[in-house]
N, C-alpha and C. Protein backbone atom coordinates (compact mmCIF):
# COMPACT_ATOMS: atom_id res chain seq x y z
N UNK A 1 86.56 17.03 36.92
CA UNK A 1 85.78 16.87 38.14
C UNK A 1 86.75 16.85 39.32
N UNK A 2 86.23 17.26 40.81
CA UNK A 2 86.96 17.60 41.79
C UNK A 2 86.85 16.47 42.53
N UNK A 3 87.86 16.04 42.96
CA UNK A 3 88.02 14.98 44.33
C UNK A 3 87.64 15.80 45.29
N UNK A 4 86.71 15.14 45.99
CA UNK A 4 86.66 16.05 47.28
C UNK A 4 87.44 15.69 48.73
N UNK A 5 88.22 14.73 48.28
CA UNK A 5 89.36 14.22 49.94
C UNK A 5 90.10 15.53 49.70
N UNK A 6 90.96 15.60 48.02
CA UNK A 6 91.63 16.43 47.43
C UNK A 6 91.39 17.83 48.08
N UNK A 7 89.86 18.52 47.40
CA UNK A 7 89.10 19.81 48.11
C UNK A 7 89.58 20.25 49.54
N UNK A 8 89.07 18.84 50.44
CA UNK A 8 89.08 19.31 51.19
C UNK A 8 90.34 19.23 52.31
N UNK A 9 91.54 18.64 51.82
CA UNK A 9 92.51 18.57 52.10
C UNK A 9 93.40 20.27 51.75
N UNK A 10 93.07 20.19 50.87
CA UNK A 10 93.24 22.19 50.54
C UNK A 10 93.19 22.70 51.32
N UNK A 11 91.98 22.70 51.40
CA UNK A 11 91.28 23.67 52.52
C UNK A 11 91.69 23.58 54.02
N UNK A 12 92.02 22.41 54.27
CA UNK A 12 92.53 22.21 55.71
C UNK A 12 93.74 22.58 55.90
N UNK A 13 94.72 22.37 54.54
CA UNK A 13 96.06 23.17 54.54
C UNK A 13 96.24 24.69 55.02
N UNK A 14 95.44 25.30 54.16
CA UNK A 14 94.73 26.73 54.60
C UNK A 14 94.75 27.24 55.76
N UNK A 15 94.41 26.38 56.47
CA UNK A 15 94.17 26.73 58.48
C UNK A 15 95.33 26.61 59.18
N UNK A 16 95.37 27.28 60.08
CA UNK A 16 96.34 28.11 61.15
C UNK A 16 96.44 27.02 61.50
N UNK A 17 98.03 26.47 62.05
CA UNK A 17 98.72 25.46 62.70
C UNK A 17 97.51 24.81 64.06
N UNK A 18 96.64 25.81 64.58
CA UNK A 18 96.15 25.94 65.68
C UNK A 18 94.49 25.09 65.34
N UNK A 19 93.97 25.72 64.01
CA UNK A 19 92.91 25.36 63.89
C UNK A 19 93.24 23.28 63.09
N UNK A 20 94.86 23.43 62.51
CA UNK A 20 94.69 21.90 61.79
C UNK A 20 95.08 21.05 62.99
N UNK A 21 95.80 21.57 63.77
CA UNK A 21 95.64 20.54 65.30
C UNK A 21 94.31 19.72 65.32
N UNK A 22 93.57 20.84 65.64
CA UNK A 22 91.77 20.18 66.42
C UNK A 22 91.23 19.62 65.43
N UNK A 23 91.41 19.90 64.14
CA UNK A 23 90.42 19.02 62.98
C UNK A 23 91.47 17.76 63.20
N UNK A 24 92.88 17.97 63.17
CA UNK A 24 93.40 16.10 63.28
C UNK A 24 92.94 15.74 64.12
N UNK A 25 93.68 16.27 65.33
CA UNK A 25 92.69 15.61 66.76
C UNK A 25 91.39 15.06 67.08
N UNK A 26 90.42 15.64 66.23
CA UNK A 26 89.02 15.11 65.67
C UNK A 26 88.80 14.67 64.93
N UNK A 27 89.59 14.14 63.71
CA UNK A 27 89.62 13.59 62.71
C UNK A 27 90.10 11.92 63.35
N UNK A 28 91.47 11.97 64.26
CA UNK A 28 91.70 10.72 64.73
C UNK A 28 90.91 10.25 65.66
N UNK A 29 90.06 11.14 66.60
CA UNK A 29 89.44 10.08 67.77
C UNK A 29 88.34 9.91 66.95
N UNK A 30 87.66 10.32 65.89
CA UNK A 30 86.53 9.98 65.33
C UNK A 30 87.27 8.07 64.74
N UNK A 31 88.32 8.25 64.53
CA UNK A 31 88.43 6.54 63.77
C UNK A 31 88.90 6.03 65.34
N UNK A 32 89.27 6.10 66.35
CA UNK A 32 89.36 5.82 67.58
C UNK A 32 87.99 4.68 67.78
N UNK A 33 86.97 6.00 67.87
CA UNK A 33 85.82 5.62 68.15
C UNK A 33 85.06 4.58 67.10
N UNK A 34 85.43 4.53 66.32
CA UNK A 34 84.56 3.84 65.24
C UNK A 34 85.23 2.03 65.17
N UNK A 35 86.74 2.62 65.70
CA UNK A 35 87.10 1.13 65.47
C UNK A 35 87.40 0.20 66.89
N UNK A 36 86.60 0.86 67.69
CA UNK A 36 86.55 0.46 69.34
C UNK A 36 85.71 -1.15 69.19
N UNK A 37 84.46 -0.43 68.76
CA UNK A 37 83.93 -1.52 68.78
C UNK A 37 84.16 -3.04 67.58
N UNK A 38 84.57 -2.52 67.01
CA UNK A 38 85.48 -3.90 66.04
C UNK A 38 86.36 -4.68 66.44
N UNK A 39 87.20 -4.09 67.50
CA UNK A 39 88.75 -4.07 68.04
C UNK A 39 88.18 -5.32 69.39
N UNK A 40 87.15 -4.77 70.28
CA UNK A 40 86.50 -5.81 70.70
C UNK A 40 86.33 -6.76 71.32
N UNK A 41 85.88 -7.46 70.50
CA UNK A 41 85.47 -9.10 69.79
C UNK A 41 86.50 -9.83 69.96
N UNK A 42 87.62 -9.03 69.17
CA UNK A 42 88.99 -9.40 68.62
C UNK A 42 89.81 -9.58 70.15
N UNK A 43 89.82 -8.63 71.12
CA UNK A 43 90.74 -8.65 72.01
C UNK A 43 90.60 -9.88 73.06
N UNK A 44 88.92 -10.05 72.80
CA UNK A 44 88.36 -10.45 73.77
C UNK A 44 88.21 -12.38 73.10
N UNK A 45 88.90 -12.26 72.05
CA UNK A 45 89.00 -13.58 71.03
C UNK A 45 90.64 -13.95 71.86
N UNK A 46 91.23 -13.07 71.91
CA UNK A 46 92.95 -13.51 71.69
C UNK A 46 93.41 -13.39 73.11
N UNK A 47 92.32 -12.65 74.21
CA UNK A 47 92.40 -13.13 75.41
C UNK A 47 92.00 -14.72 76.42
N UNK A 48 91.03 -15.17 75.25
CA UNK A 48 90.59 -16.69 75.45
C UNK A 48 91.35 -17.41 75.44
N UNK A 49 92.28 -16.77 74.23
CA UNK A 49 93.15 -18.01 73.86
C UNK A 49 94.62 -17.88 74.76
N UNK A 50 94.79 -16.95 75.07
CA UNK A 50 95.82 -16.91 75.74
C UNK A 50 95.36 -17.86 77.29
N UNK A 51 94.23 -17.41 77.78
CA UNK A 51 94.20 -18.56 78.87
C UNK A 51 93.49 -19.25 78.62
N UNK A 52 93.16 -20.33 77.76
CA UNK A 52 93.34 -21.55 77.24
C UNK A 52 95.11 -22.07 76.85
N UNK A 53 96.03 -21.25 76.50
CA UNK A 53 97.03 -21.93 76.27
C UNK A 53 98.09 -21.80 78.04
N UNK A 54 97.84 -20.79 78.63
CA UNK A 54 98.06 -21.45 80.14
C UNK A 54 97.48 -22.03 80.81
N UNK A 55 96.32 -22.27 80.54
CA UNK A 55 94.96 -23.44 81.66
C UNK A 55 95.59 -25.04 81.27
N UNK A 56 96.49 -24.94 79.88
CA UNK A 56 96.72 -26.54 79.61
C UNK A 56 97.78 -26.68 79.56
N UNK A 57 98.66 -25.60 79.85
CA UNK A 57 100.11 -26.02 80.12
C UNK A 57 101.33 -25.61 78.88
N UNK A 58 100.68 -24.91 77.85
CA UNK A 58 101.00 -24.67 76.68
C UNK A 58 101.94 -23.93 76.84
N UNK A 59 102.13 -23.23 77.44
CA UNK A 59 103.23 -21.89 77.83
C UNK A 59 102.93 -21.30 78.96
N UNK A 60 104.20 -21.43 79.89
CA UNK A 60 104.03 -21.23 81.23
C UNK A 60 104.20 -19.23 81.36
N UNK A 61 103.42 -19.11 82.82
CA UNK A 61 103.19 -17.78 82.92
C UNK A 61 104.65 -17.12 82.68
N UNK A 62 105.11 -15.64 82.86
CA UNK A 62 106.12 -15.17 83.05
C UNK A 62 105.59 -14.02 83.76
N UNK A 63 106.41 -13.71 85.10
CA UNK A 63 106.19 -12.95 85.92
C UNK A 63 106.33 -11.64 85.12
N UNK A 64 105.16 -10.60 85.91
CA UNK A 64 105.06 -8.99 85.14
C UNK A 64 106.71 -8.00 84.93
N UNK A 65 107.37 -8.08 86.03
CA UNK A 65 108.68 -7.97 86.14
C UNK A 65 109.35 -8.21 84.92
N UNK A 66 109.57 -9.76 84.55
CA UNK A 66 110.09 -10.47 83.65
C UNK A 66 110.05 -9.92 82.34
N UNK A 67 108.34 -9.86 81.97
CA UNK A 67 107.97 -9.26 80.61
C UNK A 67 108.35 -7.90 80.45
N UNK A 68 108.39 -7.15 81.45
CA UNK A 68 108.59 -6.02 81.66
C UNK A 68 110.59 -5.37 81.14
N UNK A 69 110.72 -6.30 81.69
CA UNK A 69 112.30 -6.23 81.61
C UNK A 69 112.79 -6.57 80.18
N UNK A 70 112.27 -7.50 79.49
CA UNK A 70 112.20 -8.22 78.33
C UNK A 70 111.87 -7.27 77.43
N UNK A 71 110.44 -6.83 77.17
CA UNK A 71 109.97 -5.69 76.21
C UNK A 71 111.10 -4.08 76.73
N UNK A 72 111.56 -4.01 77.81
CA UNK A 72 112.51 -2.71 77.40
C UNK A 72 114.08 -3.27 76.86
N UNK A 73 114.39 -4.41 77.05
CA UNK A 73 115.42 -4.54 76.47
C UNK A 73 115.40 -4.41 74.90
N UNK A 74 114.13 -5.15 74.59
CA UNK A 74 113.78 -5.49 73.12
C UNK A 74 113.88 -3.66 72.25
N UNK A 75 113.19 -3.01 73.10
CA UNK A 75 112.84 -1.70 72.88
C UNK A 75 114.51 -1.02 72.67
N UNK A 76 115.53 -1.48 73.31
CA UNK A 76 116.71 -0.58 72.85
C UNK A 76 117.32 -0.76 71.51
């Protein structure tokens, strides 16, 4: 019996550099889209908490600059 991820992974091999572009490209914003609304909830959970933990003093702000400078250093 045939897997069909298998099948149809074949078949997509098959296609011109040009045509497997647009099926990925449509293949990824289709899970884009699907996991938007899951993603959410979630962002909108871990944004609470972030100001809840500066509304009480938990960890003080750091200027945009600061973080900024910080995450490209981290990044080298």
């Amino acid at each position: 019996m045939d897997d069909p991820t298998r099948d149809l992974e074949s078949k997509a091999l098959r296609l011109s550099p040009k045509e497997r572009a647009r099926l990925a490209e449509r293949l990824i914003s289709s899970l884009d889209q699907a996991s938007e609304g899951d993603t959410e909830p979630l962002w909108l959970e871990e944004a609470e908490r972030r100001l809840d933990e500066l509304e009480s003093g938990e960890v003080a702000p750091l200027p945009a600059e600061a973080a900024l400078k910080k995450a490209r250093s981290t990044l080298r």
